[in-house]
Every structure is written in C-alpha cells, then in structure tokens.
PDB file of N, CA and C in Angstrom:
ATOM      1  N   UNK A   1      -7.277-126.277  -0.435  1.00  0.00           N
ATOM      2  CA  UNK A   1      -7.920-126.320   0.867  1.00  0.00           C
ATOM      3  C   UNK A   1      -7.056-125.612   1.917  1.00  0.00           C
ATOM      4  N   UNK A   2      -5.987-125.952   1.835  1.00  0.00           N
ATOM      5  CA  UNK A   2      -4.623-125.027   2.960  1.00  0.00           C
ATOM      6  C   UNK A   2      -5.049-123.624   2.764  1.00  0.00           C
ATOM      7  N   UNK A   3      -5.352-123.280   1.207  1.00  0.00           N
ATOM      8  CA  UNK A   3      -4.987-121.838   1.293  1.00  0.00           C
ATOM      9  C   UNK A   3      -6.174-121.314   1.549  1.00  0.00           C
ATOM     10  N   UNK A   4      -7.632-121.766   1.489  1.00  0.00           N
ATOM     11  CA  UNK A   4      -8.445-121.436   2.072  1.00  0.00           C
ATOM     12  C   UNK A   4      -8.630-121.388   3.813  1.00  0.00           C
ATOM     13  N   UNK A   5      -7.718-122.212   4.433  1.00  0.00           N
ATOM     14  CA  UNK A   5      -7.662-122.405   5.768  1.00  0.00           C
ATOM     15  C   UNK A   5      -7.171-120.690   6.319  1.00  0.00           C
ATOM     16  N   UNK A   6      -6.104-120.787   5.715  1.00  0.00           N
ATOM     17  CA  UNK A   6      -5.132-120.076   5.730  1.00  0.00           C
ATOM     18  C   UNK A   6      -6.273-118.142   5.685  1.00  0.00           C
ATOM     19  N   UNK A   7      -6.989-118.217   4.605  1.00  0.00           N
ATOM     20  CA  UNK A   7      -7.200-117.176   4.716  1.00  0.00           C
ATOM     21  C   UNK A   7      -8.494-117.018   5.868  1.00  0.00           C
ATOM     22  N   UNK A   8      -9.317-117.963   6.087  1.00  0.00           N
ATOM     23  CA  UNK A   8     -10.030-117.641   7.625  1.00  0.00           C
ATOM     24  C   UNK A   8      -9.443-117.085   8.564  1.00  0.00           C
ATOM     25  N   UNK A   9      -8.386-117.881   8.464  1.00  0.00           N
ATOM     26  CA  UNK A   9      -7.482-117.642   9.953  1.00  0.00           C
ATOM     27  C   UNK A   9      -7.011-116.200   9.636  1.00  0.00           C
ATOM     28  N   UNK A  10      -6.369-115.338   8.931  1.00  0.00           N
ATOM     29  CA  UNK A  10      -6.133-114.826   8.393  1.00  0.00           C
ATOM     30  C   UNK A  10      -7.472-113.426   8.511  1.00  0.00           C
ATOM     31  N   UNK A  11      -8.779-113.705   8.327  1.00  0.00           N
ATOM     32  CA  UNK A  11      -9.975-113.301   8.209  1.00  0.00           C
ATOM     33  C   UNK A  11     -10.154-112.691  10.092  1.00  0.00           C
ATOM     34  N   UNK A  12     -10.243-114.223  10.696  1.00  0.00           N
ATOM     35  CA  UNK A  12     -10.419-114.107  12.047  1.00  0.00           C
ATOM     36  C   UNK A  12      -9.324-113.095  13.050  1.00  0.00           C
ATOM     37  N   UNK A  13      -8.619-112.918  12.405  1.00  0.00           N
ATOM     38  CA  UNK A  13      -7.350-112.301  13.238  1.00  0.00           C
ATOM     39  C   UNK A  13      -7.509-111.089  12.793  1.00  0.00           C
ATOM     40  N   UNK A  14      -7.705-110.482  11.703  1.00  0.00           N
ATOM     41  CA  UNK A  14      -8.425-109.232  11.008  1.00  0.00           C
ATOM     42  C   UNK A  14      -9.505-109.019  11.988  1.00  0.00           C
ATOM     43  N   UNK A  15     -10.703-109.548  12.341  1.00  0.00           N
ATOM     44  CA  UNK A  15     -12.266-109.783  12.915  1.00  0.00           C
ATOM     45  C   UNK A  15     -11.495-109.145  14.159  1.00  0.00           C
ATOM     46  N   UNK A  16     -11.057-109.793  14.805  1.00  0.00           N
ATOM     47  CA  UNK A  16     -10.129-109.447  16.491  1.00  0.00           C
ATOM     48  C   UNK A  16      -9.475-108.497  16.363  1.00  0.00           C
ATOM     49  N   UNK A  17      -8.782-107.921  15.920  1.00  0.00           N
ATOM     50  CA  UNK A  17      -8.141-106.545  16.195  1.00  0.00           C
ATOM     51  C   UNK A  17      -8.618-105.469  15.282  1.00  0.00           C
ATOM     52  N   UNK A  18      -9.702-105.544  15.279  1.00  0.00           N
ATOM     53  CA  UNK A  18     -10.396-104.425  14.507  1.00  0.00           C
ATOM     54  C   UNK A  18     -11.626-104.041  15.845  1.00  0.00           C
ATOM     55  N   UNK A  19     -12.328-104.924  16.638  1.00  0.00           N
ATOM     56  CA  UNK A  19     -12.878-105.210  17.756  1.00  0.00           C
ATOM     57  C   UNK A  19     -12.189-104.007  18.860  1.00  0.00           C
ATOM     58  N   UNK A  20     -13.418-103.416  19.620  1.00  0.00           N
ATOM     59  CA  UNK A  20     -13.030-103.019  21.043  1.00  0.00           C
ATOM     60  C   UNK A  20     -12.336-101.684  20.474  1.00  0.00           C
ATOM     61  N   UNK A  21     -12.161-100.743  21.602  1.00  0.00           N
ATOM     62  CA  UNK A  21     -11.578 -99.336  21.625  1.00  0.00           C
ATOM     63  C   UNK A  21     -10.654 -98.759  21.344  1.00  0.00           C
ATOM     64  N   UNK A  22     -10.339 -97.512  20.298  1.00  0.00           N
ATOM     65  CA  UNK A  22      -9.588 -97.089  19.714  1.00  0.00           C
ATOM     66  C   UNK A  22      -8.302 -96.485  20.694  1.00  0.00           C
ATOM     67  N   UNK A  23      -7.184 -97.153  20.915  1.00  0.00           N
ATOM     68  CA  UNK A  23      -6.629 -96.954  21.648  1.00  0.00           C
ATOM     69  C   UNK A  23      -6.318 -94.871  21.606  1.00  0.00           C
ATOM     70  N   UNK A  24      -6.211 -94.456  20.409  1.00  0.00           N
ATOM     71  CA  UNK A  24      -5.694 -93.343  19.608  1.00  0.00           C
ATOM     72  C   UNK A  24      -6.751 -92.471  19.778  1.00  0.00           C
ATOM     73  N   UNK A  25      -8.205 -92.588  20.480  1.00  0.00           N
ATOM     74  CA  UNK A  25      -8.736 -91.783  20.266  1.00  0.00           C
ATOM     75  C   UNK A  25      -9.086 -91.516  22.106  1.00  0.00           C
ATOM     76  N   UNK A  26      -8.385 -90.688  22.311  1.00  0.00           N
ATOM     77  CA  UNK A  26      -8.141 -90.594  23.671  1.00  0.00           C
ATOM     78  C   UNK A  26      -9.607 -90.340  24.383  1.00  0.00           C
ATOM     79  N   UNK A  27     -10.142 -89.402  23.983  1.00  0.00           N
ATOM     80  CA  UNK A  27     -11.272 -88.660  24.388  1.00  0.00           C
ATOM     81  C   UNK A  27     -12.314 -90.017  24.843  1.00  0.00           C
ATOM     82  N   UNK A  28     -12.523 -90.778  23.705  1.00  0.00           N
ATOM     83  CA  UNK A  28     -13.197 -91.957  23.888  1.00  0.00           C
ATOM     84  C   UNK A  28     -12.767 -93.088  24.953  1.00  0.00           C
ATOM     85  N   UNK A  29     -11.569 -93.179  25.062  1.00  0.00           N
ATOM     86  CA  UNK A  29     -10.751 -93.837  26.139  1.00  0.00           C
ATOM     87  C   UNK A  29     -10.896 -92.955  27.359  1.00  0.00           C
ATOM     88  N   UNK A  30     -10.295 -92.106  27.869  1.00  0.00           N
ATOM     89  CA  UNK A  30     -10.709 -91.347  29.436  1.00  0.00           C
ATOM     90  C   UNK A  30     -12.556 -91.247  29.286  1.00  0.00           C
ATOM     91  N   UNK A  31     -12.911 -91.087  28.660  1.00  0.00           N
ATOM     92  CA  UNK A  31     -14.610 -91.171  28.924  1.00  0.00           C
ATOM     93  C   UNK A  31     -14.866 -92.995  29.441  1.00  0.00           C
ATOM     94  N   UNK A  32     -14.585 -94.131  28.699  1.00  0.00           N
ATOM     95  CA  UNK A  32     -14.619 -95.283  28.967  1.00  0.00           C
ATOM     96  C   UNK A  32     -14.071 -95.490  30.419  1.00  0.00           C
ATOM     97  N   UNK A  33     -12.946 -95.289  30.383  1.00  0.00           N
ATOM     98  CA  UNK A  33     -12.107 -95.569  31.776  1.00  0.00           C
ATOM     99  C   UNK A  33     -12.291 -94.743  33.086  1.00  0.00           C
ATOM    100  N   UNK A  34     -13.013 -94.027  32.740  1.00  0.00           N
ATOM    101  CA  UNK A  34     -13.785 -93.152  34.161  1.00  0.00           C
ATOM    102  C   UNK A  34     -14.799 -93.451  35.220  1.00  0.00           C
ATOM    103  N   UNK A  35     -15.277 -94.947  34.524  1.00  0.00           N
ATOM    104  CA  UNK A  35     -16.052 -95.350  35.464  1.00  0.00           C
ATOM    105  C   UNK A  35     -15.565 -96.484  35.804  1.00  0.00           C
ATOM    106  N   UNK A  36     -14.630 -96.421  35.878  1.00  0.00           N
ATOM    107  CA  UNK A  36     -14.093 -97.746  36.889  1.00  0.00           C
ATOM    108  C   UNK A  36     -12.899 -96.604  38.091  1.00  0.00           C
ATOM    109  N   UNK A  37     -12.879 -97.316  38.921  1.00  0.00           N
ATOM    110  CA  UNK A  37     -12.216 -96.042  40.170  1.00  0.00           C
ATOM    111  C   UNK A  37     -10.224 -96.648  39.571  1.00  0.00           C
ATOM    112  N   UNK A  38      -9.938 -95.434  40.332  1.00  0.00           N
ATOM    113  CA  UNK A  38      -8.162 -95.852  40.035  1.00  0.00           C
ATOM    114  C   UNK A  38      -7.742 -97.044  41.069  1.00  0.00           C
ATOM    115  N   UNK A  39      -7.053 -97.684  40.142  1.00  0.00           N
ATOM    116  CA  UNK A  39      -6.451 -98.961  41.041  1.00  0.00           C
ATOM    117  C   UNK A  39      -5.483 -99.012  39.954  1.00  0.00           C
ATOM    118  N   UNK A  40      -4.266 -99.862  40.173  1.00  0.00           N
ATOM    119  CA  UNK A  40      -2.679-100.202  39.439  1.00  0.00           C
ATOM    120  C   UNK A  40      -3.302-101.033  38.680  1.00  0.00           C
ATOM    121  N   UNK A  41      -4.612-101.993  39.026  1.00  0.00           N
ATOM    122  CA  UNK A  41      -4.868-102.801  37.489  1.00  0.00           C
ATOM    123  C   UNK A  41      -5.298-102.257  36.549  1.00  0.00           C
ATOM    124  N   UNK A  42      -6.286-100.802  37.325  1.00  0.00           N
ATOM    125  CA  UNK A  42      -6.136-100.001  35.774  1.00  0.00           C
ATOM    126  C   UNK A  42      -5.093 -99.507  35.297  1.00  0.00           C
ATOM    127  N   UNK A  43      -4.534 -99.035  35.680  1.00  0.00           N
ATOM    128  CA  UNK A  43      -3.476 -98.010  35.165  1.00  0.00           C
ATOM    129  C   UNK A  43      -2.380 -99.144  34.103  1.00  0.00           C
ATOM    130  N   UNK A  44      -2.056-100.404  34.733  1.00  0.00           N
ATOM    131  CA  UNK A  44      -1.347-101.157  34.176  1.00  0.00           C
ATOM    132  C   UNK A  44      -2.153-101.565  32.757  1.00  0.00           C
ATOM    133  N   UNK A  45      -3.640-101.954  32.777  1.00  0.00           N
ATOM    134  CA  UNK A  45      -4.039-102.389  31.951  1.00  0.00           C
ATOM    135  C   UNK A  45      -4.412-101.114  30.809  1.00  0.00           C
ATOM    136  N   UNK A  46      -4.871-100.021  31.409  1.00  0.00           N
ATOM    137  CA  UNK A  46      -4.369 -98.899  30.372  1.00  0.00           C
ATOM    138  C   UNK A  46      -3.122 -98.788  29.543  1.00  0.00           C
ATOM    139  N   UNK A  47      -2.209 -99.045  30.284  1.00  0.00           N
ATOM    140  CA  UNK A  47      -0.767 -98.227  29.488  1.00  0.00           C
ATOM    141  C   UNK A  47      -0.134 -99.844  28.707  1.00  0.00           C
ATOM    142  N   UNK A  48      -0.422-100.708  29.320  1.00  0.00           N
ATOM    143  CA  UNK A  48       0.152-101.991  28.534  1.00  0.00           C
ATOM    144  C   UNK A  48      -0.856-102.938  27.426  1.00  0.00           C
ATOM    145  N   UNK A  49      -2.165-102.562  27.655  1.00  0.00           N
ATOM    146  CA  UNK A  49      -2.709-103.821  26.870  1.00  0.00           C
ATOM    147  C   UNK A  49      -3.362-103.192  25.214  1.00  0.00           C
ATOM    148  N   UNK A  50      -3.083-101.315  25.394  1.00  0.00           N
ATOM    149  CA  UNK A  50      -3.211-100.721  24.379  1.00  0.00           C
ATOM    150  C   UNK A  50      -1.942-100.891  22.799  1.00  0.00           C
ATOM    151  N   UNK A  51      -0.566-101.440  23.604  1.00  0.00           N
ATOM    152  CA  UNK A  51       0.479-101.600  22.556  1.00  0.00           C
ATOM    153  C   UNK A  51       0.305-102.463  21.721  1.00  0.00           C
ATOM    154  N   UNK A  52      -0.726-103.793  22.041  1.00  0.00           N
ATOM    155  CA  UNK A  52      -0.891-104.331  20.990  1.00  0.00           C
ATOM    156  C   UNK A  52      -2.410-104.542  19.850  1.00  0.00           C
ATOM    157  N   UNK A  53      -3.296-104.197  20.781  1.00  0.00           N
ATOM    158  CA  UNK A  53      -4.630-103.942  19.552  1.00  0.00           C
ATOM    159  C   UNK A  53      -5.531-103.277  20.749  1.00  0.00           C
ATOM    160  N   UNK A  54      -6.469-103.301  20.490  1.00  0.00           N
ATOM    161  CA  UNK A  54      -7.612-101.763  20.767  1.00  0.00           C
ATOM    162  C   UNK A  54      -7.894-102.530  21.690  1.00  0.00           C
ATOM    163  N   UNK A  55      -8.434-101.836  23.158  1.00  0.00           N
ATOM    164  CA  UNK A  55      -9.142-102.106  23.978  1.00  0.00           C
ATOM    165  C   UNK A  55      -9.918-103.135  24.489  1.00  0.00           C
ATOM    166  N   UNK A  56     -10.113-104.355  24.727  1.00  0.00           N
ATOM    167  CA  UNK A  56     -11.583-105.038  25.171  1.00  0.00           C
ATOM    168  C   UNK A  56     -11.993-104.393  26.465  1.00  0.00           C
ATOM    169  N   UNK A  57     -12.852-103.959  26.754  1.00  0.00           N
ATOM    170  CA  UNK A  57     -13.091-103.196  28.387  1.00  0.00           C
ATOM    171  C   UNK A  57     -13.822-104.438  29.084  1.00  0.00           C
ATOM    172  N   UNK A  58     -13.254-104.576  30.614  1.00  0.00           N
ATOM    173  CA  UNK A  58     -13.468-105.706  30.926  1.00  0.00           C
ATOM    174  C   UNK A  58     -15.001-106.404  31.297  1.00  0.00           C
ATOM    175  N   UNK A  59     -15.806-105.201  30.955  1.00  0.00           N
ATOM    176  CA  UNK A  59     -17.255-105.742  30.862  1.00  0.00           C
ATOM    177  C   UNK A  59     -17.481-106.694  29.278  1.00  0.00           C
ATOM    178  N   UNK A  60     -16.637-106.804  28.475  1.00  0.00           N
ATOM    179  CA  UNK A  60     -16.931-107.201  27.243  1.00  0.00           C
ATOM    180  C   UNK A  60     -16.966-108.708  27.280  1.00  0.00           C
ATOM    181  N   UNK A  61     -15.859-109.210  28.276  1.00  0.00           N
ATOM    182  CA  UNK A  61     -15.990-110.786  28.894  1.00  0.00           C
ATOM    183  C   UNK A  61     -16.473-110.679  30.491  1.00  0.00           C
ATOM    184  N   UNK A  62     -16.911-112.103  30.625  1.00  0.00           N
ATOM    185  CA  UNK A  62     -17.103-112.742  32.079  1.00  0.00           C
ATOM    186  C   UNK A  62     -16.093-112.839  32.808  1.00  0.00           C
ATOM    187  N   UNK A  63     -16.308-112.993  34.058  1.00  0.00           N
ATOM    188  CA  UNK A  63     -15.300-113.278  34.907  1.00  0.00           C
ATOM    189  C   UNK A  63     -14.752-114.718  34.807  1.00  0.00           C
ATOM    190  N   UNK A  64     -14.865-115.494  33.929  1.00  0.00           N
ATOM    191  CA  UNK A  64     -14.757-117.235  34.100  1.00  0.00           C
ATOM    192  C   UNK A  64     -13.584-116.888  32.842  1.00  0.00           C
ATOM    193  N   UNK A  65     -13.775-116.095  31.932  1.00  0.00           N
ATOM    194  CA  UNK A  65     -13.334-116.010  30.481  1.00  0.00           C
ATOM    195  C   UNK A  65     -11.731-115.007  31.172  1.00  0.00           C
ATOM    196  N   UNK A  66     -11.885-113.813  31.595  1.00  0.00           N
ATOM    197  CA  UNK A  66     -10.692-113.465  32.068  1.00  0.00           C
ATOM    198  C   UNK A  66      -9.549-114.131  32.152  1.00  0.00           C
ATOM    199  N   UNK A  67      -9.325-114.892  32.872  1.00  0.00           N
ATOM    200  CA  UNK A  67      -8.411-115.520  33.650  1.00  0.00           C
ATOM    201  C   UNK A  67      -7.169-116.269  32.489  1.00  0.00           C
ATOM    202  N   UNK A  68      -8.085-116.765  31.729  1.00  0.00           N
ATOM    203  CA  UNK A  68      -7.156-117.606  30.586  1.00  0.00           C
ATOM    204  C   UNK A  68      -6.663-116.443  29.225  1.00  0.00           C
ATOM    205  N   UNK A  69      -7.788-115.656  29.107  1.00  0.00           N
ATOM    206  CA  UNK A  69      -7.288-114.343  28.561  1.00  0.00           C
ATOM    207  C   UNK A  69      -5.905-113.726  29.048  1.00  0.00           C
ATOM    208  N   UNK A  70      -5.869-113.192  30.578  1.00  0.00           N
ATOM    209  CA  UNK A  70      -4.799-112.672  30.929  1.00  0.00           C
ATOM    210  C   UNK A  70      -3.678-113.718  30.741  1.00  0.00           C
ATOM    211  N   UNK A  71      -4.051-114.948  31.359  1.00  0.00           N
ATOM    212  CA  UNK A  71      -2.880-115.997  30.997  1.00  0.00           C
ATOM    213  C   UNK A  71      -1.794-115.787  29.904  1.00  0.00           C
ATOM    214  N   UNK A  72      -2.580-115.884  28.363  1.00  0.00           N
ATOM    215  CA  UNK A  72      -2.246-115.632  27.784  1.00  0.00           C
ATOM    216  C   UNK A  72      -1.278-114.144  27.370  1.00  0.00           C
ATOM    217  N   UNK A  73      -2.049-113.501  27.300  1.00  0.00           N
ATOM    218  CA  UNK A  73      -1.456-111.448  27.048  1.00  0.00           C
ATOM    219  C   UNK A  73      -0.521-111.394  28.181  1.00  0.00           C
ATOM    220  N   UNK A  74      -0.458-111.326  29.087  1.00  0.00           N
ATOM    221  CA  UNK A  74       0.696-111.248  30.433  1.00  0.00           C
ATOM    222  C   UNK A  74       1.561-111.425  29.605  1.00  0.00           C
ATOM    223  N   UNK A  75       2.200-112.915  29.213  1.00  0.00           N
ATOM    224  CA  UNK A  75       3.454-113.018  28.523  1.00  0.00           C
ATOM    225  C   UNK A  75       3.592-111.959  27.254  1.00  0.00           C
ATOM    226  N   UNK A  76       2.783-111.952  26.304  1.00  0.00           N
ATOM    227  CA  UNK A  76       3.046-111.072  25.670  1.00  0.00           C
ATOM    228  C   UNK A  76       2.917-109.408  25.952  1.00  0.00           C
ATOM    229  N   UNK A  77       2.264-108.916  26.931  1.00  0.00           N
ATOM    230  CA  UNK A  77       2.746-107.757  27.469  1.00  0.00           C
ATOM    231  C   UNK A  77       3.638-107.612  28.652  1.00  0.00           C
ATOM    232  N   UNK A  78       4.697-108.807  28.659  1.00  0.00           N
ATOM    233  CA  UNK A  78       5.669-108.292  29.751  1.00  0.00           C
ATOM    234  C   UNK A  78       5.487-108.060  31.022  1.00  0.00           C
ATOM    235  N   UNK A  79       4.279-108.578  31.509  1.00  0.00           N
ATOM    236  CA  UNK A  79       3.812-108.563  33.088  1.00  0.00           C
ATOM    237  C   UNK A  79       4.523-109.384  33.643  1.00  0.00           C
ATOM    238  N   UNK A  80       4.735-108.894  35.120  1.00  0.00           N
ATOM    239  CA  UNK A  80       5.665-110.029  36.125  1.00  0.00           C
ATOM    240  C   UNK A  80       3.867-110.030  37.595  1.00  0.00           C
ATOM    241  N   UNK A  81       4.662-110.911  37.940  1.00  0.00           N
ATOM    242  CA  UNK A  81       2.944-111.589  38.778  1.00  0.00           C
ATOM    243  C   UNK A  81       2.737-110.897  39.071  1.00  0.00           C
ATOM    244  N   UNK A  82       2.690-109.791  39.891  1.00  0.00           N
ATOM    245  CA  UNK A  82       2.124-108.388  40.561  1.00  0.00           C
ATOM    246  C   UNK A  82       1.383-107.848  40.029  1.00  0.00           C
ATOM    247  N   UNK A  83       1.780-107.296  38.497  1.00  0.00           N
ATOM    248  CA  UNK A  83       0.820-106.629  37.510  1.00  0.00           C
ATOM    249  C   UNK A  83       0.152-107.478  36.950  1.00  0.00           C
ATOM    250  N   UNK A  84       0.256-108.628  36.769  1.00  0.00           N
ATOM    251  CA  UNK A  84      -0.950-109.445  36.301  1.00  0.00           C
ATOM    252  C   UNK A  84      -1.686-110.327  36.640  1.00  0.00           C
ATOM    253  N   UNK A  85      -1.502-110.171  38.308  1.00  0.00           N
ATOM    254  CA  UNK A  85      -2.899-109.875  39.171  1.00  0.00           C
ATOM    255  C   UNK A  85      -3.603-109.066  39.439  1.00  0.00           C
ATOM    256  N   UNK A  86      -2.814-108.176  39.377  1.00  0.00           N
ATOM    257  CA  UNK A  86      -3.347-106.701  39.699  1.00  0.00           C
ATOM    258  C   UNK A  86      -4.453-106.498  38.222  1.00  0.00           C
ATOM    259  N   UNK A  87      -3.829-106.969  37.312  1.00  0.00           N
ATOM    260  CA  UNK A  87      -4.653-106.607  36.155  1.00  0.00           C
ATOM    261  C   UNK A  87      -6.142-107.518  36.152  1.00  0.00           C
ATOM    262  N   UNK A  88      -5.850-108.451  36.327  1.00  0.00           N
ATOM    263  CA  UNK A  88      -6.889-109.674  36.751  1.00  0.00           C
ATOM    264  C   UNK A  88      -7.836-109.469  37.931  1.00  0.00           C
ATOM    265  N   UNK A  89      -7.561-108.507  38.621  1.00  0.00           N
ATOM    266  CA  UNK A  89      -8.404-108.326  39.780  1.00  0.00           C
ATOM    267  C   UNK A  89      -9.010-107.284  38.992  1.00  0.00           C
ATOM    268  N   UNK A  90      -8.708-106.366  38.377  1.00  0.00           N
ATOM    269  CA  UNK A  90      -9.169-105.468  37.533  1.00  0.00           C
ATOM    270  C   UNK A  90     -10.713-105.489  37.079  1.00  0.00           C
ATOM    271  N   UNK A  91      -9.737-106.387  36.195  1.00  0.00           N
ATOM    272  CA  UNK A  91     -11.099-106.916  34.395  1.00  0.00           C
ATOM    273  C   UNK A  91     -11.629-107.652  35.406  1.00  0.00           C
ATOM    274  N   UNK A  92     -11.810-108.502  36.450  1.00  0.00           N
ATOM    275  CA  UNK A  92     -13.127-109.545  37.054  1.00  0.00           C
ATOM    276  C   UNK A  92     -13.959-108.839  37.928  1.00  0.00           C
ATOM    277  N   UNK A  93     -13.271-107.802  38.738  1.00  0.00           N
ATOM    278  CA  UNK A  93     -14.305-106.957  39.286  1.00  0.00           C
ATOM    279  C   UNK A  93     -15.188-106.371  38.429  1.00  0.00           C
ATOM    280  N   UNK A  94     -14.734-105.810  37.118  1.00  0.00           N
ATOM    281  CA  UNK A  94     -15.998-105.115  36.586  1.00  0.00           C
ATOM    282  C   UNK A  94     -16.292-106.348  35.009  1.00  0.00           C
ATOM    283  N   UNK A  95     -16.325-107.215  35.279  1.00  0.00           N
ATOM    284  CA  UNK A  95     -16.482-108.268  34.192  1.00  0.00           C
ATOM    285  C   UNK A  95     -18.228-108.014  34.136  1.00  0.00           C
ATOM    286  N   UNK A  96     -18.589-108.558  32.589  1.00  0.00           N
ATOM    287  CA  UNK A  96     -20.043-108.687  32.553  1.00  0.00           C
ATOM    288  C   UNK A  96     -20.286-109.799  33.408  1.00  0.00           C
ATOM    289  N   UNK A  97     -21.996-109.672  33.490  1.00  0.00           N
ATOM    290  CA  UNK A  97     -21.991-110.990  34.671  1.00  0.00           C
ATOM    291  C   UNK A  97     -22.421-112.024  33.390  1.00  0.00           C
ATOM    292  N   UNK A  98     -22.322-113.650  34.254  1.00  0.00           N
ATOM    293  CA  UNK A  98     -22.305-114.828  33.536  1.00  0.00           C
ATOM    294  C   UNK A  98     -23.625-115.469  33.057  1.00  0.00           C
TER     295      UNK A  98
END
C-alpha cells in the first residue's frame, strides 16, 4: 500500500510539471507575455518562476488561489517582499475571474 502511495504522489508531481509553458521555447513565451503590459512583476515572474518548471500564466488560476501559491514559490524562488508583491500584484491583476 506505501508503495502504491508513493507512486501517485510520484504520478501527481510528474502531472504538475509537465503542465503550463515551455519555458525553452521562447517564441511561445514572448508571444504569451505580450499581452500583459511591462511591470517588475512581470519581469520578476518571467526570469524567476521559469528555473523551476514551465510557466502557469496567471490567467490559469483565480485571484483567491494566487496568494497561497506565491506564498509558497517566493521561498523557493528567493524573493524578498518587494518582488513578491510585485509578483502577486502581477498574477491577480490578470488572474482568471472566479
């Protein structure tokens, strides 16, 4: 039973970073990111949230869902509060609606 646990989880974490935009395929990325105007939450959330798996563009969640998202990734991308408000003002301005 463990090792069946084990491989969902395992499954699900595969499912999630296979999800959302090819960081590597640039062309597809500046076409995506062109319709949102320049602000530091883009630019931050461009250059930092690509190092660890592909894209979610912030229409992909709500604005309610954000917040605990960034919570989380901030620490693991090394944001200090500035940039990860800045990033958070970002993804909720153009969040899908609820």
């Amino acid at each position: 039973m463990k090792t069946l646990i084990q491989l969902c989880l395992i499954a699900v974490v595969l499912y999630g970073c296979s999800a959302g935009l090819n960081p590597k395929d640039t062309a597809a990325v500046e076409a995506a990111f062109s319709k949102y105007e320049d602000s530091n939450g883009k630019a931050i959330f461009k250059e930092k949230c690509a190092r660890c798996h592909r894209y979610r563009l912030p229409e992909t969640r709500t604005a309610e869902k954000w917040p605990g998202i960034i919570d989380r990734m901030a620490k693991k991308a090394k944001l200090n509060e500035d940039q990860k408000a800045a990033v958070l003002a970002f993804v909720t301005e153009h969040a899908k609606a609820s």
